[in-house]
Protein backbone atom coordinates (compact mmCIF):
# COMPACT_ATOMS: atom_id res chain seq x y z
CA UNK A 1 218.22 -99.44 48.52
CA UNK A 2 218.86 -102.67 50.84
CA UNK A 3 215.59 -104.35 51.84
CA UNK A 4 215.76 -107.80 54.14
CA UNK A 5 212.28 -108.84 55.59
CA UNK A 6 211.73 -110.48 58.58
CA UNK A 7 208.43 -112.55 60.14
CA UNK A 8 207.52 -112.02 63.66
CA UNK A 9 205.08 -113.91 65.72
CA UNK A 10 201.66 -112.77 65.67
CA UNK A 11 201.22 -112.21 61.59
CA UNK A 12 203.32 -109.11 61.69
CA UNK A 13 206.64 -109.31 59.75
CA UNK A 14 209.93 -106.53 60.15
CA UNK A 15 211.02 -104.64 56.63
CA UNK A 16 214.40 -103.01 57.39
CA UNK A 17 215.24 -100.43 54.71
CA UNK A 18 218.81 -99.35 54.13
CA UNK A 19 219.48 -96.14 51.97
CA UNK A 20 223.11 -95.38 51.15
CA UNK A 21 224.79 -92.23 52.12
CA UNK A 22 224.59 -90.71 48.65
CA UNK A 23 220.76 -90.36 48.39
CA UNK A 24 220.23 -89.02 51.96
CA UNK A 25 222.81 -86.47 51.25
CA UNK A 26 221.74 -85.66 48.03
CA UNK A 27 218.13 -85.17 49.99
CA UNK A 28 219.54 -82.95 52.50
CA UNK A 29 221.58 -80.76 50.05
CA UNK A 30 218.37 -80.02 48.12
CA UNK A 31 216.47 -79.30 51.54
CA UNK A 32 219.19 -77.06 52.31
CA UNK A 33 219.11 -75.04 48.81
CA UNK A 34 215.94 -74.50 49.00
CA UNK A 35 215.30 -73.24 52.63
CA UNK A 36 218.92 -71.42 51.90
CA UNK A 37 216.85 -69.15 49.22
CA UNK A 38 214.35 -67.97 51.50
CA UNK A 39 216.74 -67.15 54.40
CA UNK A 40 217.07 -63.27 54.80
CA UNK A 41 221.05 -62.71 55.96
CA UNK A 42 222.36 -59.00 56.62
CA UNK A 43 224.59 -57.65 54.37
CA UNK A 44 223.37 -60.31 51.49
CA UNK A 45 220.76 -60.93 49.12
CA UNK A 46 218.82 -64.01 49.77
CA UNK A 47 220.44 -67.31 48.07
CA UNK A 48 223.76 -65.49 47.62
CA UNK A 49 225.02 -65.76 51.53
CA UNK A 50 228.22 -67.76 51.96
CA UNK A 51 226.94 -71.41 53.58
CA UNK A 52 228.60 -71.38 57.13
CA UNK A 53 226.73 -68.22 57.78
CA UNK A 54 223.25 -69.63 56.46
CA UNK A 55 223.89 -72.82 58.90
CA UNK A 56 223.58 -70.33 61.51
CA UNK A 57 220.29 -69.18 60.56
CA UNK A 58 218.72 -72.48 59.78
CA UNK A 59 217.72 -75.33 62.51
CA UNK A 60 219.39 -78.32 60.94
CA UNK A 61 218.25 -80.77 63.13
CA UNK A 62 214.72 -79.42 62.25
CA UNK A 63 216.03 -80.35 58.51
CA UNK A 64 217.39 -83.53 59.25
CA UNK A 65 214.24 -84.57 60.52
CA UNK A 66 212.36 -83.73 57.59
CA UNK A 67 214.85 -85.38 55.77
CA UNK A 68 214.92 -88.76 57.29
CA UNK A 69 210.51 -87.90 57.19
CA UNK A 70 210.41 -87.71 53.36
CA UNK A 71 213.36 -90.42 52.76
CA UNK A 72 210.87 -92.89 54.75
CA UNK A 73 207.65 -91.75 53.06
CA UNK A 74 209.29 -92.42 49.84
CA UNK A 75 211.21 -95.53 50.24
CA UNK A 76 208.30 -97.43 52.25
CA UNK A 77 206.09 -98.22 49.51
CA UNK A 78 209.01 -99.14 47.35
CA UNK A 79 210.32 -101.51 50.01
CA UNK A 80 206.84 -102.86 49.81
CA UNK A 81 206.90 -103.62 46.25
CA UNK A 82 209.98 -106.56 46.87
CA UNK A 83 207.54 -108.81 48.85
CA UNK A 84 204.25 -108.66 46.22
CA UNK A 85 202.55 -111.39 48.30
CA UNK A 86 202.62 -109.49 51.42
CA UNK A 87 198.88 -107.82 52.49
CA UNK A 88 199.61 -105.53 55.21
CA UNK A 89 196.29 -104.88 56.89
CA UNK A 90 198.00 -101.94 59.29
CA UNK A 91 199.81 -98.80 59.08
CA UNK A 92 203.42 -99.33 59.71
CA UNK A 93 205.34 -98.90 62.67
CA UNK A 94 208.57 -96.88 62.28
CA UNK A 95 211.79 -97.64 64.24
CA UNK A 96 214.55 -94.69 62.84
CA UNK A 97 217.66 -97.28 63.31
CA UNK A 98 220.79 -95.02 61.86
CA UNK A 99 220.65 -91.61 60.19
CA UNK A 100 223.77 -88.91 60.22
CA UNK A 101 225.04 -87.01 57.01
CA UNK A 102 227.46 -88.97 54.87
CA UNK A 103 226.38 -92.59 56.59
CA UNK A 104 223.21 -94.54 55.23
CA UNK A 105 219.74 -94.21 56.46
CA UNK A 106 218.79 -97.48 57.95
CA UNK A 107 214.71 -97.95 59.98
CA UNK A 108 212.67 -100.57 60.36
CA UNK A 109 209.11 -100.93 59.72
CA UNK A 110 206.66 -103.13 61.44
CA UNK A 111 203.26 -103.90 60.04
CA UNK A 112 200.70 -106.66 60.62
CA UNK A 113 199.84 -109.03 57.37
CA UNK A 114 196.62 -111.00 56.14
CA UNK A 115 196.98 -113.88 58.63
CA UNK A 116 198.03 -117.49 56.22
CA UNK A 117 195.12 -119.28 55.23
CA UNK A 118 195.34 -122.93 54.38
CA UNK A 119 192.02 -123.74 52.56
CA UNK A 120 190.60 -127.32 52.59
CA UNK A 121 188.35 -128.79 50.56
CA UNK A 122 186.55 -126.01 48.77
CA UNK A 123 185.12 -127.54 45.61
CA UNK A 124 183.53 -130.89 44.72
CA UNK A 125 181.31 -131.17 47.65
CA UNK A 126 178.40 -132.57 47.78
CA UNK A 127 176.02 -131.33 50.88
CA UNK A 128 173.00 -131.39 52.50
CA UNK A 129 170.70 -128.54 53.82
CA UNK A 130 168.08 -128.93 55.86
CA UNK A 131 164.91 -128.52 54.56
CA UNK A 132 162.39 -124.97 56.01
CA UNK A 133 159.08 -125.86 57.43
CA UNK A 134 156.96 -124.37 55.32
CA UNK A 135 154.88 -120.83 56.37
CA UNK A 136 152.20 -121.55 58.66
CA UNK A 137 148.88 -119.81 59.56
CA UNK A 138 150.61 -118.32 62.74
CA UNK A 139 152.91 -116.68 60.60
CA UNK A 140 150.29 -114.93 58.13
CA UNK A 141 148.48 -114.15 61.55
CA UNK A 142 151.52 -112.14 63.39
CA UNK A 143 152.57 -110.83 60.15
CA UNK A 144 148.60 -109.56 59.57
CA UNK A 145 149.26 -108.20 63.61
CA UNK A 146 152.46 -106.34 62.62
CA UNK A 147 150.42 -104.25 59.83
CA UNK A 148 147.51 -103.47 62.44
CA UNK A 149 150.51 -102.37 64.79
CA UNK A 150 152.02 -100.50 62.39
CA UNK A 151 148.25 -98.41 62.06
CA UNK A 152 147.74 -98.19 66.14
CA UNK A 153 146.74 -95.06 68.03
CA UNK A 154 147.50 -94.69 71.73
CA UNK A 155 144.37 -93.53 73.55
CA UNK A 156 144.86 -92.03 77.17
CA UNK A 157 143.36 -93.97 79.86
CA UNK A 158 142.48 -93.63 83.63
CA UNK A 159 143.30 -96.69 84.95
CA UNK A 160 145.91 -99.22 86.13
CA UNK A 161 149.07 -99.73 84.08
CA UNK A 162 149.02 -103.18 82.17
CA UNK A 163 151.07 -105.13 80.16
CA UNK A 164 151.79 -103.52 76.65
CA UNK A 165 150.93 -99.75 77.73
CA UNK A 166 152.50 -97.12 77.12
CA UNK A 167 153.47 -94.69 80.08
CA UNK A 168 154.59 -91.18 79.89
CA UNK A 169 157.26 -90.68 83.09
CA UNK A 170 159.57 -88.85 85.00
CA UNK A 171 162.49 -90.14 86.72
CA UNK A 172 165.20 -89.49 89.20
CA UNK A 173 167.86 -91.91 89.85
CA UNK A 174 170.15 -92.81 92.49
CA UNK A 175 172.92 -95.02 92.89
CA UNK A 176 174.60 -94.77 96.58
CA UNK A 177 173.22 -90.99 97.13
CA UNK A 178 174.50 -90.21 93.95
CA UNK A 179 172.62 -89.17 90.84
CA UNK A 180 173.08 -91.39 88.00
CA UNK A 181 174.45 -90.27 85.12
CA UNK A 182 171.70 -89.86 82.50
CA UNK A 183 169.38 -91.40 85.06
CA UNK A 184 167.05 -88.13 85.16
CA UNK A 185 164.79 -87.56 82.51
CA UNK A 186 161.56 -86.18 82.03
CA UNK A 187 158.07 -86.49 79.54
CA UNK A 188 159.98 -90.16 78.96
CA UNK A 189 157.33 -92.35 76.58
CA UNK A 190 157.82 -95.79 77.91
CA UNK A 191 156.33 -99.19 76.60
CA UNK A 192 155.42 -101.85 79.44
CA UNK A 193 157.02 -104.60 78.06
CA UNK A 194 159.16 -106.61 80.82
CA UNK A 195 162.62 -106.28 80.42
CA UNK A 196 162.66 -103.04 79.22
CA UNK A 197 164.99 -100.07 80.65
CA UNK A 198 166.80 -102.18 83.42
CA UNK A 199 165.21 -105.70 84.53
CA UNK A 200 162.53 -105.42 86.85
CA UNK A 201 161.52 -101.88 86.53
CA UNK A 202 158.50 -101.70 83.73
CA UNK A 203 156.81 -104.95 86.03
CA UNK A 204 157.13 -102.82 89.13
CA UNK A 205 155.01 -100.08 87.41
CA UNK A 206 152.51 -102.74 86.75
CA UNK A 207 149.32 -101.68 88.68
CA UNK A 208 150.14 -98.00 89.14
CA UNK A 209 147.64 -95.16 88.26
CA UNK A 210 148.65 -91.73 86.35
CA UNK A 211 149.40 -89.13 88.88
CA UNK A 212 151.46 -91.35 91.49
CA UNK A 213 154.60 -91.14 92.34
CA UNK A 214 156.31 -94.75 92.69
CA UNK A 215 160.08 -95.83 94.19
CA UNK A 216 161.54 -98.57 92.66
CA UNK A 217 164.23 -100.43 94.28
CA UNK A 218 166.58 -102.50 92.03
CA UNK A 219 170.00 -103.96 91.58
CA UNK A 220 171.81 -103.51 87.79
CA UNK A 221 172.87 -106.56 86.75
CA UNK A 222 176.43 -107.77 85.87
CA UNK A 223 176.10 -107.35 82.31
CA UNK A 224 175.13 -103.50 82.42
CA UNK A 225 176.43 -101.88 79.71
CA UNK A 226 177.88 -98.93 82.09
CA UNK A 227 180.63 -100.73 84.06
CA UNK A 228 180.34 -99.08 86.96
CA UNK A 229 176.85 -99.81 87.83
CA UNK A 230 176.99 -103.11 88.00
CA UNK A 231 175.65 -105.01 90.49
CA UNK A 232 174.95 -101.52 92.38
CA UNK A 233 171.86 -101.05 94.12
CA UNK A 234 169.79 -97.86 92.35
CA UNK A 235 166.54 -95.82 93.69
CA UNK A 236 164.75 -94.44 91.14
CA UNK A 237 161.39 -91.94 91.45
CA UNK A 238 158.97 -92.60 89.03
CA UNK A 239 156.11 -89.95 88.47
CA UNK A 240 153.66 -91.32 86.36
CA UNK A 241 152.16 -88.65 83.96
CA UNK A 242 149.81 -90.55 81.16
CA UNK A 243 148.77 -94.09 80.64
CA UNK A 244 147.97 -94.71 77.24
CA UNK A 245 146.92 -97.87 75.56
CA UNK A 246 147.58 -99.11 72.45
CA UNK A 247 144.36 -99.11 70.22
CA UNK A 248 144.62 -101.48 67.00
CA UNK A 249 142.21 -101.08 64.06
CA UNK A 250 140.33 -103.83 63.95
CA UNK A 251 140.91 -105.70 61.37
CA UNK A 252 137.89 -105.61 58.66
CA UNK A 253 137.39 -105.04 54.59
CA UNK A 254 137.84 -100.80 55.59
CA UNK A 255 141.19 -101.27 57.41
CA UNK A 256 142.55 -103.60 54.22
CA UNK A 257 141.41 -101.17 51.55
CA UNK A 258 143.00 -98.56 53.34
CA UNK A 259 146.42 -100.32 54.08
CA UNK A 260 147.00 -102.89 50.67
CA UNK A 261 144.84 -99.69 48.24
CA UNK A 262 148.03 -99.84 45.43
CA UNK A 263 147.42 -103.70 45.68
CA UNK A 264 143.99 -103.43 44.71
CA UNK A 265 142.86 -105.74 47.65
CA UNK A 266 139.72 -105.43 49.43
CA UNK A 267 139.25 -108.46 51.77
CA UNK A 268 140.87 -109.53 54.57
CA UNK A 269 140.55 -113.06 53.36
CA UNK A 270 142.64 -111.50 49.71
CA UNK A 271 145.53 -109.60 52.69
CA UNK A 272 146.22 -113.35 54.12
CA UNK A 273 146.08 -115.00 50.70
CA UNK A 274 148.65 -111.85 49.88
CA UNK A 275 150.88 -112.15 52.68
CA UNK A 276 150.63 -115.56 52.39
CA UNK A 277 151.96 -115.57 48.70
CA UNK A 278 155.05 -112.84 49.85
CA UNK A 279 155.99 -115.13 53.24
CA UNK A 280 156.24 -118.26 50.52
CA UNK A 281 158.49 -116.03 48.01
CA UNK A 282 160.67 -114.83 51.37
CA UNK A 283 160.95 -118.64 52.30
CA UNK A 284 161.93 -120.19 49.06
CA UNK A 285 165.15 -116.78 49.20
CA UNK A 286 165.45 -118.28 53.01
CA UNK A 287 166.15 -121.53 51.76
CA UNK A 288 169.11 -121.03 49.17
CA UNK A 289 170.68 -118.92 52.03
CA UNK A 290 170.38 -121.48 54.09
CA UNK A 291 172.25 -123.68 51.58
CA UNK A 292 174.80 -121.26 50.62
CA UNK A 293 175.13 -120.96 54.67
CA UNK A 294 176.14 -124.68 54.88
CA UNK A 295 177.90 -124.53 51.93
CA UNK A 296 180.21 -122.01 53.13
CA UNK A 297 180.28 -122.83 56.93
CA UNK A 298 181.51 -126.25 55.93
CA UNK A 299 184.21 -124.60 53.32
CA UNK A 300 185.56 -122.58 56.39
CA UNK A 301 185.07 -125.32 59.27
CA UNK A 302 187.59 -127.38 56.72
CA UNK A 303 189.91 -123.88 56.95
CA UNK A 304 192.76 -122.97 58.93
CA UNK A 305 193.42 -119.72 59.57
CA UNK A 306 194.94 -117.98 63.31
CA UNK A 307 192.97 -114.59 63.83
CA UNK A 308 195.42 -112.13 65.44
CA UNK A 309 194.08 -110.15 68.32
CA UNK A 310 194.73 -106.75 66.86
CA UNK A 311 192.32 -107.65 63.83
CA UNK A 312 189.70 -109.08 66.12
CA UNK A 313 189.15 -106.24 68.19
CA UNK A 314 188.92 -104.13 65.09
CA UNK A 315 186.24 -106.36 63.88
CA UNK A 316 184.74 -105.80 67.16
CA UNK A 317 184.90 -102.17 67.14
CA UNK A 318 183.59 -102.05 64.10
CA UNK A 319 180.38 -104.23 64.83
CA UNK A 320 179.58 -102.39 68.24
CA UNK A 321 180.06 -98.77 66.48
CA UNK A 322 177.72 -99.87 63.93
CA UNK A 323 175.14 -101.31 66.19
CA UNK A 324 175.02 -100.28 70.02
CA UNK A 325 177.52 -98.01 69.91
CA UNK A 326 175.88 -95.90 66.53
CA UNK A 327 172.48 -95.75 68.84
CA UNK A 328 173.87 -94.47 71.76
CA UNK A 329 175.54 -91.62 69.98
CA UNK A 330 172.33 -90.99 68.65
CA UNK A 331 170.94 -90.90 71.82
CA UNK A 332 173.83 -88.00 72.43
CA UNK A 333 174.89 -89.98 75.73
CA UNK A 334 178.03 -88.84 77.46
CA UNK A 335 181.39 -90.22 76.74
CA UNK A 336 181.39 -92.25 79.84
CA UNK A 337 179.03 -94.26 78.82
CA UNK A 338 180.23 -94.98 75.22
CA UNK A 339 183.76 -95.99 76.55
CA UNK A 340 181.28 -98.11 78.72
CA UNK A 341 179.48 -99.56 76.85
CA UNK A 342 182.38 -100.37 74.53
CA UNK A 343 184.52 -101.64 77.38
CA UNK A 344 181.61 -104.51 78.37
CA UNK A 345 180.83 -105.43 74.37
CA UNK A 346 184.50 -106.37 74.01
CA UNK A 347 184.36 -108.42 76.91
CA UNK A 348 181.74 -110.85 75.58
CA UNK A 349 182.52 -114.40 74.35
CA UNK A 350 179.44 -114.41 72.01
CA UNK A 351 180.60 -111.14 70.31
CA UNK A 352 184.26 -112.30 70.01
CA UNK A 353 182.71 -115.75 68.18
CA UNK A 354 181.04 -113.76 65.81
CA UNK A 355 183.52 -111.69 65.44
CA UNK A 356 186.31 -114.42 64.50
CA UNK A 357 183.66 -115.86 62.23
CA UNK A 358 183.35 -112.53 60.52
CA UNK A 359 187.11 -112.64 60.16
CA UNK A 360 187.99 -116.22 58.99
CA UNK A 361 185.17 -116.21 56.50
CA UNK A 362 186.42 -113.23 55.22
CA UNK A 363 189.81 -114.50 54.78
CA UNK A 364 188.94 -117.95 53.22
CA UNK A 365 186.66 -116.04 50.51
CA UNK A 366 189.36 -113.93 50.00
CA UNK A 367 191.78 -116.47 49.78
CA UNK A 368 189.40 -118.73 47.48
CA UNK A 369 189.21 -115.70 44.67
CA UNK A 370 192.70 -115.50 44.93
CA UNK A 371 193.12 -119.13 44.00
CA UNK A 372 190.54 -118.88 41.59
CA UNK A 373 191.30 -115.30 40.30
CA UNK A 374 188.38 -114.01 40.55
CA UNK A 375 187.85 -110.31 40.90
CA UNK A 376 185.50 -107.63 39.60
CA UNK A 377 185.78 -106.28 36.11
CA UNK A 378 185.80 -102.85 35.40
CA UNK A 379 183.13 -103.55 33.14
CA UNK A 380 181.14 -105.56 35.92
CA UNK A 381 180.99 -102.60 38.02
CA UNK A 382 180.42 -100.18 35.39
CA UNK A 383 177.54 -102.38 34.81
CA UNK A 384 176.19 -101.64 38.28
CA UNK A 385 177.04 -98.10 38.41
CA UNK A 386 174.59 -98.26 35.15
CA UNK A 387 171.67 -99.40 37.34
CA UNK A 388 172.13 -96.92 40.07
CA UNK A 389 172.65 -94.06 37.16
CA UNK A 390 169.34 -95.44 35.64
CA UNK A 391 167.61 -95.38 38.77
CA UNK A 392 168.26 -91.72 39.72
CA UNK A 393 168.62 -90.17 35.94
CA UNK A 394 171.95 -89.09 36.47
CA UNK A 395 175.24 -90.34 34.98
CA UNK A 396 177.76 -93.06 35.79
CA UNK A 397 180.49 -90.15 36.76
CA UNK A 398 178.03 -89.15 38.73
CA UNK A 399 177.48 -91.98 40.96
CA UNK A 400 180.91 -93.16 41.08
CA UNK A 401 181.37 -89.78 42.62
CA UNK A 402 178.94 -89.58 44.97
CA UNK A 403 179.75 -93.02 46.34
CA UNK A 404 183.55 -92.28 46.76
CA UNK A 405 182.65 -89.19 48.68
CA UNK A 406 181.02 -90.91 50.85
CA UNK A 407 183.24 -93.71 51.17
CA UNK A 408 180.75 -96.72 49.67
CA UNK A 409 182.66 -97.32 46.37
CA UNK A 410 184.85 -99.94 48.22
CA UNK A 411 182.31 -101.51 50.14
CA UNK A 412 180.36 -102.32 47.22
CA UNK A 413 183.14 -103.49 44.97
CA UNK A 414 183.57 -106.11 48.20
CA UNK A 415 179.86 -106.86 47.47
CA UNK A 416 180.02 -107.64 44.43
CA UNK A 417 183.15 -109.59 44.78
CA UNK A 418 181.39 -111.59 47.25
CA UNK A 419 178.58 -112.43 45.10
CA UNK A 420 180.66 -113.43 42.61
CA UNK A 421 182.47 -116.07 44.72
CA UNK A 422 179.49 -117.42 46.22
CA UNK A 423 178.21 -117.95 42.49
CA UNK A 424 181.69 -119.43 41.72
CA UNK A 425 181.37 -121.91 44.94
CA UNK A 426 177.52 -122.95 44.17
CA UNK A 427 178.33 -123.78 40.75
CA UNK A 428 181.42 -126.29 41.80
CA UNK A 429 179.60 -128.05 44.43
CA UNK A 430 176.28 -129.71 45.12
CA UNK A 431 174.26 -128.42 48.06
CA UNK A 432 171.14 -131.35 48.18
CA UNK A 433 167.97 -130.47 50.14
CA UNK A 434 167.13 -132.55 53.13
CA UNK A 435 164.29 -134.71 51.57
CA UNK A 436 164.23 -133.86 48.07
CA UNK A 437 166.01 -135.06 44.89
CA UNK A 438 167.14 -131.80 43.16
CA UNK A 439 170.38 -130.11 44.25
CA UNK A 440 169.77 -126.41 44.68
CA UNK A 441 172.48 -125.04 42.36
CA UNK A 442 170.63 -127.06 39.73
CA UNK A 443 166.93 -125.34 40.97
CA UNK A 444 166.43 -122.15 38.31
CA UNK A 445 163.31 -121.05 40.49
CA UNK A 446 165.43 -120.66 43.39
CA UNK A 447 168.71 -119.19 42.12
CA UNK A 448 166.25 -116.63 40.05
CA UNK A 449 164.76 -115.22 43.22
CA UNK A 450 168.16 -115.39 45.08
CA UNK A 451 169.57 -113.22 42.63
CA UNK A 452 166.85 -110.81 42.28
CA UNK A 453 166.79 -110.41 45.50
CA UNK A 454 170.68 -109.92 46.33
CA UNK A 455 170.63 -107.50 43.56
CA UNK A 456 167.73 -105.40 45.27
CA UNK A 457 169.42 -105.56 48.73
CA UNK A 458 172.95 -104.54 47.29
CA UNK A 459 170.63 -101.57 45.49
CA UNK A 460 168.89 -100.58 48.98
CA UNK A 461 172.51 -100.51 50.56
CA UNK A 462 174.17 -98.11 48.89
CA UNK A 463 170.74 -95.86 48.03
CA UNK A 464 171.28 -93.89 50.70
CA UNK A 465 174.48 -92.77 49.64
CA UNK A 466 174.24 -91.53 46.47
């Protein structure tokens, strides 16, 4: 086998493969015995018919094909093997170049690679972080409004619609005499926050009454996530049903016993002392991610690296499926408006930053363990397959299967990985607090909770799964 490698623009590189005329017969002739046995010929028992008669019976070209199919199935990965730096992060692309009995086999394959990194300075430094404000009574205050929102009631009211309501709705749109698609619903539970639904139509239901029937008269704006409505005018009939408002429990001894019970808490003034204690623990964990953020922004700032577009708009994909994309399907919406809402997220510059940010910091991580050799140990994940077995009483076969079947093994090898090169990068570098004297790979407090809590989040991520 001949293998020459070629590399194109764009991070993809050409293998051409060459087999000589030997093995590709020698593939046929053992195609051809075997299909030859099965063959049922008049006047002969199978296998035992003369060979220009059993031609006529079998499609050759039919064989050929599957011939040149298994030849290039087989001598791919092998090709592969000559070029051991090579990453290919795509399937290959097969071009058949030559194929005939008694002459070599010769295709090419083209497949996209790990884009070059060229790393700059990634150890040694010496940083600065800026410093969090520290939690404030404001803080303790919404946080103490979250829990009494997370207790509220809706009562049904007979008055105007205000700010913060809830509404229960019909509705019947339009868009140039047409009915829009998904635009008619019914019994629809709507909060009056503005904004909501399309701009402008929650503040035109502002002042209504249950039992009226409103028109609302609106343009869609140019960012709509269905592409054809933008910038359209649309007529929608509202009947208002219910007004409901949202009833908190006030917030007394009774409503903190009954909320923080497993806590044994019984004050309000113990709940803000509490959730003042948890805000502190989630700011000091805020603060050594905001280090290792500048720590590793500035690693890949000081990185080169050119993103090809195929891999962006993977990355893309990916984010929008798991985010807008995962609740519309949820929402069973047609297909319309997925490929919509699709089309408009991969038109957006902010997306595409965060996208190629995703990318390159992937790649210069990856790049730096490389250097570095870092990987995970069999025995490091072992280790954490142990917790997870621990956790549910069942054994480390156990999970290992049940996170391959659902395809999380990988994903939290990767985390793990990551966590380790983070570590690795903290430990060779100094990231100084704005302010303060102590570096904070050098704080124990801080790294403690980091880790404690990394290793619950990794935990809550793959839960789920197993």
């Amino acid at each position: 086998m001949k293998v020459t490698l070629e590399r194109k623009e764009s991070n993809q590189v050409c293998i051409e493969v060459e087999l000589d005329a030997e093995e590709v017969n020698n593939k046929y002739e053992k195609k051809f015995r075997d299909v030859s046995k099965r063959v049922s010929i008049p006047g002969f028992r199978k296998g035992k018919a003369p060979r220009h008669l059993v031609e006529k019976y079998i499609y050759t070209d039919v064989l050929k094909r599957e011939v040149v199919e298994d030849l290039i199935s087989e001598s791919y990965p092998k090709a592969l093997e000559n070029f051991q730096d090579l990453q290919p992060i795509t399937e290959p692309k097969i071009d058949l170049v030559s194929f005939d009995l008694n002459k070599p086999l010769v295709f090419k394959a083209t497949i996209e690679v790990k884009p070059e990194v060229k790393l700059g300075q990634y150890k040694g430094l010496e940083l600065t972080a800026p410093k969090l404000e520290p939690v404030s009574e404001e803080e303790v205050n919404q946080e103490l409004l979250s829990l009494q929102h997370r207790h509220s009631t809706l009562e049904r009211v007979e008055r105007e619609i205000k700010e913060n309501d809830v509404v229960k709705i019909d509705i019947y749109g339009e868009v140039e005499g047409e009915v829009i698609p998904e635009g008619t619903t019914n019994d629809l539970m709507m909060e009056i926050k503005p904004g909501n639904f399309v701009e402008g139509f929650v503040e035109n239901l502002i002042g209504c009454k249950a039992g009226e029937e409103k028109i609302i008269e609106l343009t869609f704006p140019d960012n709509y996530p269905v592409v054809d409505l933008r910038n359209k005018a649309a007529s929608f009939k509202v009947n208002i049903k219910e007004v409901m408002e949202v009833k908190l429990p006030e917030l007394n001894d009774d409503f903190v016993k009954k909320v923080r019970e497993n806590l044994s808490i019984s004050s309000v003034d113990e709940l803000k002392e509490k959730i003042k204690e948890e805000l502190d623990r989630a700011r000091v964990l805020q603060q050594v991610l905001k280090n290792q953020e500048v720590l590793i922004e500035h690693i890949v700032n000081s990185s080169e690296v050119e993103i090809p577009d195929t891999m962006l708009q993977r990355e893309m994909y990916a984010m929008w499926a798991s985010t807008e994309g995962n609740i519309l399907s949820e929402k069973k919406v047609s297909q319309d408006i997925l490929e919509a809402s699709w089309e408009n997220w991969r038109q957006r510059e902010d997306k595409k930053n965060e996208a190629s940010k995703r990318i390159k910091t992937t790649l210069v991580l990856s790049q730096i363990a490389k250097n570095e050799g870092l990987e995970v140990t069999a025995e490091e994940l072992n280790n954490e397959l142990k917790k997870f077995a621990d956790m549910y009483n069942i054994s480390v076969n156990e999970v290992r299967k049940r996170l391959i079947d659902n395809n999380k093994l990988v994903h939290l090898i990767d985390d793990l990985l990551s966590s380790k090169i983070i570590k690795w990068l903290e430990s060779n570098s100094k990231v100084k607090i704005e302010g303060e004297d102590e570096t904070s790979n050098k704080d124990e407090t801080l790294n403690n909770n980091v880790e404690e809590n990394k290793e619950e989040t990794l935990q809550n991520k793959e839960t789920e799964s197993i």
